[in-house]
C-alpha atoms as a PDB file:
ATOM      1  CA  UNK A   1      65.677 -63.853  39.385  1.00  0.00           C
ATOM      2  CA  UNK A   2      65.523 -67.512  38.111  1.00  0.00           C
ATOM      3  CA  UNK A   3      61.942 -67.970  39.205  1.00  0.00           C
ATOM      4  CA  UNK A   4      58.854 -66.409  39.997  1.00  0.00           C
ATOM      5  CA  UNK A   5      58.609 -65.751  43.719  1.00  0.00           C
ATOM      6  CA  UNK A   6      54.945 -65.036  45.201  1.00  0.00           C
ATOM      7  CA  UNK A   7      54.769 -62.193  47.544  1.00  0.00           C
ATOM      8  CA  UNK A   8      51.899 -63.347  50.153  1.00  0.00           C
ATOM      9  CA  UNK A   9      51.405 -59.423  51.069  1.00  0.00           C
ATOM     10  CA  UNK A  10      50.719 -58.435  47.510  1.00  0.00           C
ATOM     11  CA  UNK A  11      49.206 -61.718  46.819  1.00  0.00           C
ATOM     12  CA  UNK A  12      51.170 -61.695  43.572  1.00  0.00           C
ATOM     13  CA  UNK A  13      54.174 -63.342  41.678  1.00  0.00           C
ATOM     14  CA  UNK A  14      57.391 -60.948  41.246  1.00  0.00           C
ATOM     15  CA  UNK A  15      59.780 -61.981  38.720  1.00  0.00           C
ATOM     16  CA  UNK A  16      57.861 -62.223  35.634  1.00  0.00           C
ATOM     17  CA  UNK A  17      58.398 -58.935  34.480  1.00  0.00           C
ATOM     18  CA  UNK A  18      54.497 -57.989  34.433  1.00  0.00           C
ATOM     19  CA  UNK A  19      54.344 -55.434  37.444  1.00  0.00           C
ATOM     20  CA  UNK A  20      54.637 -51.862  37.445  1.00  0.00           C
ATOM     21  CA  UNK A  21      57.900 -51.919  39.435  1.00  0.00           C
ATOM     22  CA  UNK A  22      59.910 -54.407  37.256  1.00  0.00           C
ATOM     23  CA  UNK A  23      58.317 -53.089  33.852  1.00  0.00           C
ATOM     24  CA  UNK A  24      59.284 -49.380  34.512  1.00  0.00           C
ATOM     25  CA  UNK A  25      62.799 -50.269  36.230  1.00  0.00           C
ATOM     26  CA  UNK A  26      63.268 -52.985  33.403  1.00  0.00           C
ATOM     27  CA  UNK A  27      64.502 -55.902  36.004  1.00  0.00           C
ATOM     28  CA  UNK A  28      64.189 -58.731  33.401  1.00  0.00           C
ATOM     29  CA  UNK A  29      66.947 -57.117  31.545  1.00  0.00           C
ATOM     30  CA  UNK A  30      68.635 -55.416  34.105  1.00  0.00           C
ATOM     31  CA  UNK A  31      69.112 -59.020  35.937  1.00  0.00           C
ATOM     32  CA  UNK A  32      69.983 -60.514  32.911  1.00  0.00           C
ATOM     33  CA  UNK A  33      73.244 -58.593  31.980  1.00  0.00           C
ATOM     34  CA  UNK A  34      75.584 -60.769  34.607  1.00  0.00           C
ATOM     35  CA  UNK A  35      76.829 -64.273  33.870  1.00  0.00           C
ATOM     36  CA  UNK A  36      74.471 -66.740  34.595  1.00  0.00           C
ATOM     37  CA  UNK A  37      75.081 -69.259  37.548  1.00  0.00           C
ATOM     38  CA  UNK A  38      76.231 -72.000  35.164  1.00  0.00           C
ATOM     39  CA  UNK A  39      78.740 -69.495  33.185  1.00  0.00           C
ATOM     40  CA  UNK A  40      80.848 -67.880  35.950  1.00  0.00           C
ATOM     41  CA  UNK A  41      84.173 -68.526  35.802  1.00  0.00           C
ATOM     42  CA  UNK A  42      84.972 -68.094  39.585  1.00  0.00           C
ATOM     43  CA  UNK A  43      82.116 -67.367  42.880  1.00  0.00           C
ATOM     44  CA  UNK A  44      83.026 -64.004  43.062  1.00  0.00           C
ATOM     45  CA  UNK A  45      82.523 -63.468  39.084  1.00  0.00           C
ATOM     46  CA  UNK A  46      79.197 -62.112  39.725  1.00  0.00           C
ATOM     47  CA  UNK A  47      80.105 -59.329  42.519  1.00  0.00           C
ATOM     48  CA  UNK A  48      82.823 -58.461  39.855  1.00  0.00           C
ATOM     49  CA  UNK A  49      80.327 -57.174  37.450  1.00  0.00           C
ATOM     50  CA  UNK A  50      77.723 -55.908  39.583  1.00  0.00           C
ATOM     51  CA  UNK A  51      79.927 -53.477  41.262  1.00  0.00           C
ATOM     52  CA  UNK A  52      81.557 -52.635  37.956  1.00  0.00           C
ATOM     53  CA  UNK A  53      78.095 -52.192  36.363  1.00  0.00           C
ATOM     54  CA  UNK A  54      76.809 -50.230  39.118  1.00  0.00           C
ATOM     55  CA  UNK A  55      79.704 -47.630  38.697  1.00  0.00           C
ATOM     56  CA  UNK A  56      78.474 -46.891  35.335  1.00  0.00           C
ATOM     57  CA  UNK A  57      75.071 -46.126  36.534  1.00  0.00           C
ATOM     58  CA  UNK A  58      76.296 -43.597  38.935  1.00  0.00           C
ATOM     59  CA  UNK A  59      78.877 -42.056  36.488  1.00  0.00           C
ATOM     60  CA  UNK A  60      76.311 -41.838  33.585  1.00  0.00           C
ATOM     61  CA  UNK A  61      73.986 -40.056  36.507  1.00  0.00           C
ATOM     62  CA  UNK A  62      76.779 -37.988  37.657  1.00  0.00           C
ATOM     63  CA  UNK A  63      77.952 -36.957  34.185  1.00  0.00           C
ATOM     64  CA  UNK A  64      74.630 -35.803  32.868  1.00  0.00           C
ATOM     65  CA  UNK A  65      74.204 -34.294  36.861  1.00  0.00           C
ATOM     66  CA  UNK A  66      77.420 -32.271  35.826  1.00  0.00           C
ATOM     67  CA  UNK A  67      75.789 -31.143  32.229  1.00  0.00           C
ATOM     68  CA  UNK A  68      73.110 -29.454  33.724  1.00  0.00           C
ATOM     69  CA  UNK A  69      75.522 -27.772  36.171  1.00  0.00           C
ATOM     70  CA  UNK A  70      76.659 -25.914  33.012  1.00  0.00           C
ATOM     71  CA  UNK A  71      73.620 -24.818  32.028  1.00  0.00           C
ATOM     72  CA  UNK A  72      72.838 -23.250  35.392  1.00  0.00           C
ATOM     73  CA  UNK A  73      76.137 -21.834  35.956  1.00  0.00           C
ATOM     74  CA  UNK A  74      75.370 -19.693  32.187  1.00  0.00           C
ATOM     75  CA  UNK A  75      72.419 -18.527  33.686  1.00  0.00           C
ATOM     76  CA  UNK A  76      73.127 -17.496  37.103  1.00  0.00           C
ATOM     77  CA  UNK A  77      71.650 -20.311  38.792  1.00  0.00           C
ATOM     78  CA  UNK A  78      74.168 -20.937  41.548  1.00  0.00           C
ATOM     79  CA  UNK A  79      71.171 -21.881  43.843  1.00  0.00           C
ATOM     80  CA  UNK A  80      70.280 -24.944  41.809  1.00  0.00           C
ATOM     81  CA  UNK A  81      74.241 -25.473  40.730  1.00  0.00           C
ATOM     82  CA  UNK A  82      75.422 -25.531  44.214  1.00  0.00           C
ATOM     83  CA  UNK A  83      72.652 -28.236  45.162  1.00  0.00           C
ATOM     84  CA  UNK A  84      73.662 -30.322  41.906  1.00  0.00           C
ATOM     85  CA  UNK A  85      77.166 -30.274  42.710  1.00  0.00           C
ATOM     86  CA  UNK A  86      76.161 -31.878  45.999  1.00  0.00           C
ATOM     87  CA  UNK A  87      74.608 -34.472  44.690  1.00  0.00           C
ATOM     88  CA  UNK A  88      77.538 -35.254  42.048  1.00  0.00           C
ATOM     89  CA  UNK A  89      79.854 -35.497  45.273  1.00  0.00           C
ATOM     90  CA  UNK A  90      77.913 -37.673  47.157  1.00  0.00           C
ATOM     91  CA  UNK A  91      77.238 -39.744  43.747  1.00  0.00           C
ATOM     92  CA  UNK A  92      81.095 -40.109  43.953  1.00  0.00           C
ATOM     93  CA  UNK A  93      81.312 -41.010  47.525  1.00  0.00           C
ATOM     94  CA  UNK A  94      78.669 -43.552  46.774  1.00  0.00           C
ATOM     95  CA  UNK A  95      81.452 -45.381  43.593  1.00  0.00           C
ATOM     96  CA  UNK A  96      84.331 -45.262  45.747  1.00  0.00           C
ATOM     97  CA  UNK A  97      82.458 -46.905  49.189  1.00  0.00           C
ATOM     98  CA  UNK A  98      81.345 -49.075  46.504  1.00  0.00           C
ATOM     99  CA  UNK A  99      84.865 -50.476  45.536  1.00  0.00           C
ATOM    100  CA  UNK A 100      85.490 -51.445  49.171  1.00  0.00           C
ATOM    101  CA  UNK A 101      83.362 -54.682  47.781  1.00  0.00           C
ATOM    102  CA  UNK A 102      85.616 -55.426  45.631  1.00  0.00           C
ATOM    103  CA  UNK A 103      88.458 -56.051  48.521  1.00  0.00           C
ATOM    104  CA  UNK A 104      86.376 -58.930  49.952  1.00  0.00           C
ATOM    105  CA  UNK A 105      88.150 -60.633  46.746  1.00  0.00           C
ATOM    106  CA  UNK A 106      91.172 -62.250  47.139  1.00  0.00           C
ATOM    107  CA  UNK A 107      93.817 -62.002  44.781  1.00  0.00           C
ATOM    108  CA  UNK A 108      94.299 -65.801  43.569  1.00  0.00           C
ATOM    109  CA  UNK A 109      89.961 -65.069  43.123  1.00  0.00           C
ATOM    110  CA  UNK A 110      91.000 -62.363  40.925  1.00  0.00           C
ATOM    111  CA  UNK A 111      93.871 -63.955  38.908  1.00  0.00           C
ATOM    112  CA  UNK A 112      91.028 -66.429  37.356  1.00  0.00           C
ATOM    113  CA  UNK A 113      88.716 -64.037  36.780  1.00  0.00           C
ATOM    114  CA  UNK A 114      90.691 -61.928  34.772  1.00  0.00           C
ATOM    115  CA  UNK A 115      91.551 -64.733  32.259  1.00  0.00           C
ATOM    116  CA  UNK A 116      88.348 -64.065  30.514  1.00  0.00           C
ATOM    117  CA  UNK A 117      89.205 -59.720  30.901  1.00  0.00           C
ATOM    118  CA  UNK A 118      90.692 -60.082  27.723  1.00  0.00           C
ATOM    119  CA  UNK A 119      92.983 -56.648  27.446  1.00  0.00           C
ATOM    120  CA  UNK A 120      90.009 -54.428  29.389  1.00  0.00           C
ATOM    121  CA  UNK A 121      91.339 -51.752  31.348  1.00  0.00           C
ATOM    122  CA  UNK A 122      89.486 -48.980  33.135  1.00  0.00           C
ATOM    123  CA  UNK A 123      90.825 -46.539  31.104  1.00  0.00           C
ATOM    124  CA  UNK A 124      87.863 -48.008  28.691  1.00  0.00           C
ATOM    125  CA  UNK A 125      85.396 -46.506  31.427  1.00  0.00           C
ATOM    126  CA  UNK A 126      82.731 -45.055  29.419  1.00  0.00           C
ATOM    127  CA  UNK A 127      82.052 -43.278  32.684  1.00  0.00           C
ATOM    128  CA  UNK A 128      84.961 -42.202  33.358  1.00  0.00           C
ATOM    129  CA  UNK A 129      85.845 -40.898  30.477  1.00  0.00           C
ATOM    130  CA  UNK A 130      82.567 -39.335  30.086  1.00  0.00           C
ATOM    131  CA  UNK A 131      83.010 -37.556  33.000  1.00  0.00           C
ATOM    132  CA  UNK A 132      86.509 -36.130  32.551  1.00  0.00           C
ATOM    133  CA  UNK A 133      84.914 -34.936  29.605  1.00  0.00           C
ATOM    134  CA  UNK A 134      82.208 -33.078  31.212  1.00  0.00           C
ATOM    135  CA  UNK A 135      84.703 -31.463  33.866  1.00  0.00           C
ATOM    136  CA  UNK A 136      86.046 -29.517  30.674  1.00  0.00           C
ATOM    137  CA  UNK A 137      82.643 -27.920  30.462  1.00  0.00           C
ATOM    138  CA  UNK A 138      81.778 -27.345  33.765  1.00  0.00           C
ATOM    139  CA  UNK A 139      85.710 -25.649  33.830  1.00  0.00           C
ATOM    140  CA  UNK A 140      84.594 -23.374  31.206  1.00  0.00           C
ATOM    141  CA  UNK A 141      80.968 -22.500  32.425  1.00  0.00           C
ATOM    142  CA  UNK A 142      83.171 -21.339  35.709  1.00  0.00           C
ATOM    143  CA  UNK A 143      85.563 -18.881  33.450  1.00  0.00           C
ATOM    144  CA  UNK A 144      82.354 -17.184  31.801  1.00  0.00           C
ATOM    145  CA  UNK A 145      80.784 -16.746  35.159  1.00  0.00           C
ATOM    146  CA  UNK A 146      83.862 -15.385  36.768  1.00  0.00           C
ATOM    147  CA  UNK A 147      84.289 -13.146  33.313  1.00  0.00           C
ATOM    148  CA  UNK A 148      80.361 -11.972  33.535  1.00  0.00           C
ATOM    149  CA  UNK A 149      81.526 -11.090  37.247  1.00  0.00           C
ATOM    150  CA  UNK A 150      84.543  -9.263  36.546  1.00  0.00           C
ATOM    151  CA  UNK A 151      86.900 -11.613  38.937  1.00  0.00           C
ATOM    152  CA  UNK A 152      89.015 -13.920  38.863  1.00  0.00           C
ATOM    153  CA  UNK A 153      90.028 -17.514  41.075  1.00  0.00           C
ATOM    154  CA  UNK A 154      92.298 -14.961  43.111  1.00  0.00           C
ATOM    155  CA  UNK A 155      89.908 -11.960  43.718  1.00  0.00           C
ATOM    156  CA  UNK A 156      87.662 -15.077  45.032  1.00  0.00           C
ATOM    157  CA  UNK A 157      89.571 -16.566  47.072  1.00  0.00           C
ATOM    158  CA  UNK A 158      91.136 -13.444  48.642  1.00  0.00           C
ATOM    159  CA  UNK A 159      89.604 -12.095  51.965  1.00  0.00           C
ATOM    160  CA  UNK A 160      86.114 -10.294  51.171  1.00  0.00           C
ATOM    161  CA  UNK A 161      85.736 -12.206  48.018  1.00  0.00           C
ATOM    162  CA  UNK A 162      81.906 -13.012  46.663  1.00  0.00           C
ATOM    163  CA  UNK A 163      80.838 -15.593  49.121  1.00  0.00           C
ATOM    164  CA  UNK A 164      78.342 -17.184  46.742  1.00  0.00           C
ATOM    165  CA  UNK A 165      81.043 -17.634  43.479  1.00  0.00           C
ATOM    166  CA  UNK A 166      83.538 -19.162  46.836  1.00  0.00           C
ATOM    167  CA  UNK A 167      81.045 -21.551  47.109  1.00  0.00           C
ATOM    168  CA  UNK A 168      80.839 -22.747  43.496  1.00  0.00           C
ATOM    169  CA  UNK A 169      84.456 -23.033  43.513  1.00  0.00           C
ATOM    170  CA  UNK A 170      84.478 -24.948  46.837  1.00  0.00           C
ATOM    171  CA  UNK A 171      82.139 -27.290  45.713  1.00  0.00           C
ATOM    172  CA  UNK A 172      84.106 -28.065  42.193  1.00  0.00           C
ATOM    173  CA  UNK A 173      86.977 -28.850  44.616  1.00  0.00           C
ATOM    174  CA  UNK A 174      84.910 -31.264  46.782  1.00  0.00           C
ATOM    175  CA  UNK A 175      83.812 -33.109  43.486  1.00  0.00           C
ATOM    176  CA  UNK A 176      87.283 -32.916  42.118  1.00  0.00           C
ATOM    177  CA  UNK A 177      88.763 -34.158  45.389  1.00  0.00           C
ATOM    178  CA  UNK A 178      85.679 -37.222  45.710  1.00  0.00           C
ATOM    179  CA  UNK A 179      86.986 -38.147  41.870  1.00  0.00           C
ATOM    180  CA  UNK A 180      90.350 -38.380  42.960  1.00  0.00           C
ATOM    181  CA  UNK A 181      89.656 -40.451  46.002  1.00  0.00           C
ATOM    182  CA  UNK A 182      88.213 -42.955  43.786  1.00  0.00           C
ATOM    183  CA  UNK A 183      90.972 -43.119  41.660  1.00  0.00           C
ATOM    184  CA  UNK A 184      92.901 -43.653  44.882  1.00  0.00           C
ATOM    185  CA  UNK A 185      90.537 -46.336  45.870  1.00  0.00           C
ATOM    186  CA  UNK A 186      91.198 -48.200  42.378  1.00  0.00           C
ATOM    187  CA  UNK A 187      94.448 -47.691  43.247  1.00  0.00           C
ATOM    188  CA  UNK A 188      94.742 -49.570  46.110  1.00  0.00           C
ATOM    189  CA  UNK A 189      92.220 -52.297  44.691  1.00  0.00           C
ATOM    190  CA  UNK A 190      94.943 -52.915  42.134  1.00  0.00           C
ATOM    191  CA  UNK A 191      97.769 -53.147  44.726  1.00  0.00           C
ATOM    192  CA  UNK A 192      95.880 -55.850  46.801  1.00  0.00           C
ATOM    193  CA  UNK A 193      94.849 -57.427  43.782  1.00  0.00           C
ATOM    194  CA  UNK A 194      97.557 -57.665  41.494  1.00  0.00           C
ATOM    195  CA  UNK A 195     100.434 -55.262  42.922  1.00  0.00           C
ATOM    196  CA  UNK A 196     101.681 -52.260  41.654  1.00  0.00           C
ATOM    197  CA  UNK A 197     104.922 -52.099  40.280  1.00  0.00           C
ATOM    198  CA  UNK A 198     107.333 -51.193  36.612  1.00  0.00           C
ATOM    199  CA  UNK A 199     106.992 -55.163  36.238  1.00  0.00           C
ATOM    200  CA  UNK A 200     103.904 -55.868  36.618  1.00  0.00           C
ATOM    201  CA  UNK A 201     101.408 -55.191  33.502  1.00  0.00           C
ATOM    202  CA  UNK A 202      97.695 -54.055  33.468  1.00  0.00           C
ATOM    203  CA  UNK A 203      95.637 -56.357  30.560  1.00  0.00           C
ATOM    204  CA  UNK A 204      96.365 -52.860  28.648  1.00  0.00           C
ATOM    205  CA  UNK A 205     100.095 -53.497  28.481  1.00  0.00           C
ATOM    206  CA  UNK A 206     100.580 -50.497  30.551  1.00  0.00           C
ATOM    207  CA  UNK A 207     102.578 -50.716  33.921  1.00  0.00           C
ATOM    208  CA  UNK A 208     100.620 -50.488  37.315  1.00  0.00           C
ATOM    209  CA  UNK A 209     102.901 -48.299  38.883  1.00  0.00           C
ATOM    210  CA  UNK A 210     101.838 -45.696  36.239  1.00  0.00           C
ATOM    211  CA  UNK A 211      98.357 -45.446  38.383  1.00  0.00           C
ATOM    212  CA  UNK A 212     100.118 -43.620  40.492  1.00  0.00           C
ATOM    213  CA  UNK A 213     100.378 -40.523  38.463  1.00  0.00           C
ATOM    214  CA  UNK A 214      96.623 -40.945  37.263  1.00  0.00           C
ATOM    215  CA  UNK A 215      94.842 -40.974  40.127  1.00  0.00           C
ATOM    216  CA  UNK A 216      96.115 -37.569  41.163  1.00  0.00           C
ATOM    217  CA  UNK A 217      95.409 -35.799  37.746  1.00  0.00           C
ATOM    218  CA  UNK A 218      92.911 -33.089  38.673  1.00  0.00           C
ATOM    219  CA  UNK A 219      89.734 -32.295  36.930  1.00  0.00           C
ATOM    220  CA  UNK A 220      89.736 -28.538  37.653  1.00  0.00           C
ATOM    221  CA  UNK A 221      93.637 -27.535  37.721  1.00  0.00           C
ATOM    222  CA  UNK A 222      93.464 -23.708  38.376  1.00  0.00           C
ATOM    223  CA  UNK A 223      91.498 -24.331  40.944  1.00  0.00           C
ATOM    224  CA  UNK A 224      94.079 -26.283  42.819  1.00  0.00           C
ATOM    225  CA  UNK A 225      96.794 -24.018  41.315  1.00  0.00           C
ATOM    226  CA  UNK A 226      94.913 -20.859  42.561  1.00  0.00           C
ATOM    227  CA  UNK A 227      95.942 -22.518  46.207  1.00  0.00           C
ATOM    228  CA  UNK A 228      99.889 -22.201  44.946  1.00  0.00           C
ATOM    229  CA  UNK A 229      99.185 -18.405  44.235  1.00  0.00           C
ATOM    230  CA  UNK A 230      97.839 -17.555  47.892  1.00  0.00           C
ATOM    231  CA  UNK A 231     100.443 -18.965  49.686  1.00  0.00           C
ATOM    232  CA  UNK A 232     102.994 -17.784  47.741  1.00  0.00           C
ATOM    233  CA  UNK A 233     102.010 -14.372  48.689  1.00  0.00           C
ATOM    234  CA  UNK A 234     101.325 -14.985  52.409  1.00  0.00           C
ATOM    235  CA  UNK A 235     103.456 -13.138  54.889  1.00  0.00           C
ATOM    236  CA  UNK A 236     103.937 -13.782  58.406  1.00  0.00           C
ATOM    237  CA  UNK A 237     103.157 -10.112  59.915  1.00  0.00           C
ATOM    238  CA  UNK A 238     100.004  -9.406  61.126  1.00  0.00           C
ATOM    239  CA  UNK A 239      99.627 -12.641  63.379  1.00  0.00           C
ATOM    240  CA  UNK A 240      99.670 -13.044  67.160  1.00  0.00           C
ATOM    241  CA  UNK A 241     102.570 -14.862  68.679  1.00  0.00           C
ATOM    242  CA  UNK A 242     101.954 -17.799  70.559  1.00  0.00           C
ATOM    243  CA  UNK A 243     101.217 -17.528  74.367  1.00  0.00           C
ATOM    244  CA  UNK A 244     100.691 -13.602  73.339  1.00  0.00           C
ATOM    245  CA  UNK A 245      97.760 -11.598  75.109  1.00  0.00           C
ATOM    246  CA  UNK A 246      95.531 -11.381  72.547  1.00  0.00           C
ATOM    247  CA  UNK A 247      93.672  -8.508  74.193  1.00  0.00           C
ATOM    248  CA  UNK A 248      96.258  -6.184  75.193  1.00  0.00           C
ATOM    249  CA  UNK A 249      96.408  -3.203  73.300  1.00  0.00           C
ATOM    250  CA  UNK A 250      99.378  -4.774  71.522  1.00  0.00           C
ATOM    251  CA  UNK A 251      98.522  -8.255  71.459  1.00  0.00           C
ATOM    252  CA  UNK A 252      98.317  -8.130  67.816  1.00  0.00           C
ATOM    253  CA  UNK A 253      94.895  -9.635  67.255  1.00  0.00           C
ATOM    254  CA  UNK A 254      92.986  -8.739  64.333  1.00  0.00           C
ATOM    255  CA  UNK A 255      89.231  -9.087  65.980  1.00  0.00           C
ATOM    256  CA  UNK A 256      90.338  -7.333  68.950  1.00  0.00           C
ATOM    257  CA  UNK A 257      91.857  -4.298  67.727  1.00  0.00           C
ATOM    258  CA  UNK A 258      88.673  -4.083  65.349  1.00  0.00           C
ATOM    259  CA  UNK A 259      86.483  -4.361  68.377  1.00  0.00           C
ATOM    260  CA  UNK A 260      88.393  -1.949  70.468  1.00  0.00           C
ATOM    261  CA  UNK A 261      88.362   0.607  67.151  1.00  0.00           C
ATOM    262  CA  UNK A 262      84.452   0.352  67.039  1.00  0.00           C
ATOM    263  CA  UNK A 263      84.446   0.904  70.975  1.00  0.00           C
ATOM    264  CA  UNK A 264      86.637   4.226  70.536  1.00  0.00           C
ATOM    265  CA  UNK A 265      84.046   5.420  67.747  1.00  0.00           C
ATOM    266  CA  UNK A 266      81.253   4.814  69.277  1.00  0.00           C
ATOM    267  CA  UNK A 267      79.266   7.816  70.139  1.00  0.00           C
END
């Protein structure tokens, strides 16, 4: 804020830094760490780092979010795990609505702006690199649950399999899949801004067109891979054809011929 503003309700000036909301929330600083009115290269300079600094906030919340999901998951807590893992998806959600900002720039807007980039690339995330580091503990907090349990991703994921480690594994998917819809999201923020392509270069030297492969690396592999397994041994047989009766005796429905079994054994 570049002056003190009085607020007539609280019949006091906000923007000095003295009240108990700006002290504990550290505003003075906070609003200081963008380039000041008289320094911005281009208008839409400041939305540029706002956005960008905001992301860090919600990966360094999401990240140490994620930490404590290992902790719980070594002790059994899948209550307060599964609740944590919410909140690290919709943390995600929250980064990749937030790059839809970014598209209100156009891309001669963006051209100026990253003049004074120097060779910064998001590959020099310290959020997103701190959280692809965290994914490699919360992958191994999942392989000593599932060892303490005596399964594995298959005997979860097969029919019958313990609803409550499902879940877990579910809701590492959901975060892995929010992740990589950001990572899509950057990837189309590049292609409006600067284009994706072999000849076109990111300030890192490194072609654009090499996003492509990036933004659909998974966090948790096995459990996408554990997908691969199931339907590689799914058979046909046991299904009910299409425009079949699925209550005739030989209709071939699953539910039905367990209902009609209980029926027969009822006393």
């Amino acid at each position: 804020m570049a002056e003190p503003l009085f607020n007539p309700l609280l019949k006091k000036w906000v923007g000095k830094g003295e009240l108990d909301y700006e002290v504990y929330l550290k505003t003075p600083t906070l609003l200081s760490l963008q380039a000041a009115d008289g320094e911005r290269v281009a208008h839409d300079e400041l939305m540029f780092q706002v956005v960008h600094q905001a992301q860090e906030l919600w990966l360094k919340l999401a990240s140490r979010e994620a930490v404590e999901v290992v902790a719980e998951l070594d002790r059994d807590a899948l209550w307060a795990a599964s609740a944590r893992l919410e909140r690290i998806c919709r943390v995600l959600q929250a980064v990749k609505q937030e790059l839809a900002i970014m598209e209100t720039m156009t891309p001669d807007t963006y051209q100026v702006i990253r003049r004074s980039l120097g060779n910064g690339s998001g590959q020099e995330s310290p959020g997103y690199n701190m959280l692809r580091k965290v994914a490699q503990g919360l992958e191994g907090a999942l392989d000593r649950l599932l060892a303490r349990r005596g399964q594995t991703l298959t005997s979860v994921y097969r029919a019958g399999g313990p609803d409550d480690l499902k879940r877990i594994c579910e809701q590492l998917v959901d975060m892995d899949e929010a992740f990589q819809g950001w990572l899509h999201a950057h990837f189309q923020l590049v292609r409006r801004t600067i284009g994706v392509d072999r000849s076109v270069k990111a300030l890192d030297g490194l072609p654009t067109q090499v996003l492509q492969g990036r933004m659909t690396l998974p966090l948790f592999r096995e459990l996408w891979d554990v997908r691969l397994e199931l339907t590689a041994g799914w058979r046909r047989e046991g299904g009910v054809a299409p425009g079949a009766d699925r209550g005739s005796p030989g209709g071939g429905c699953p539910m039905a011929h367990a209902a009609r079994t209980q029926q027969v054994e009822r006393p």
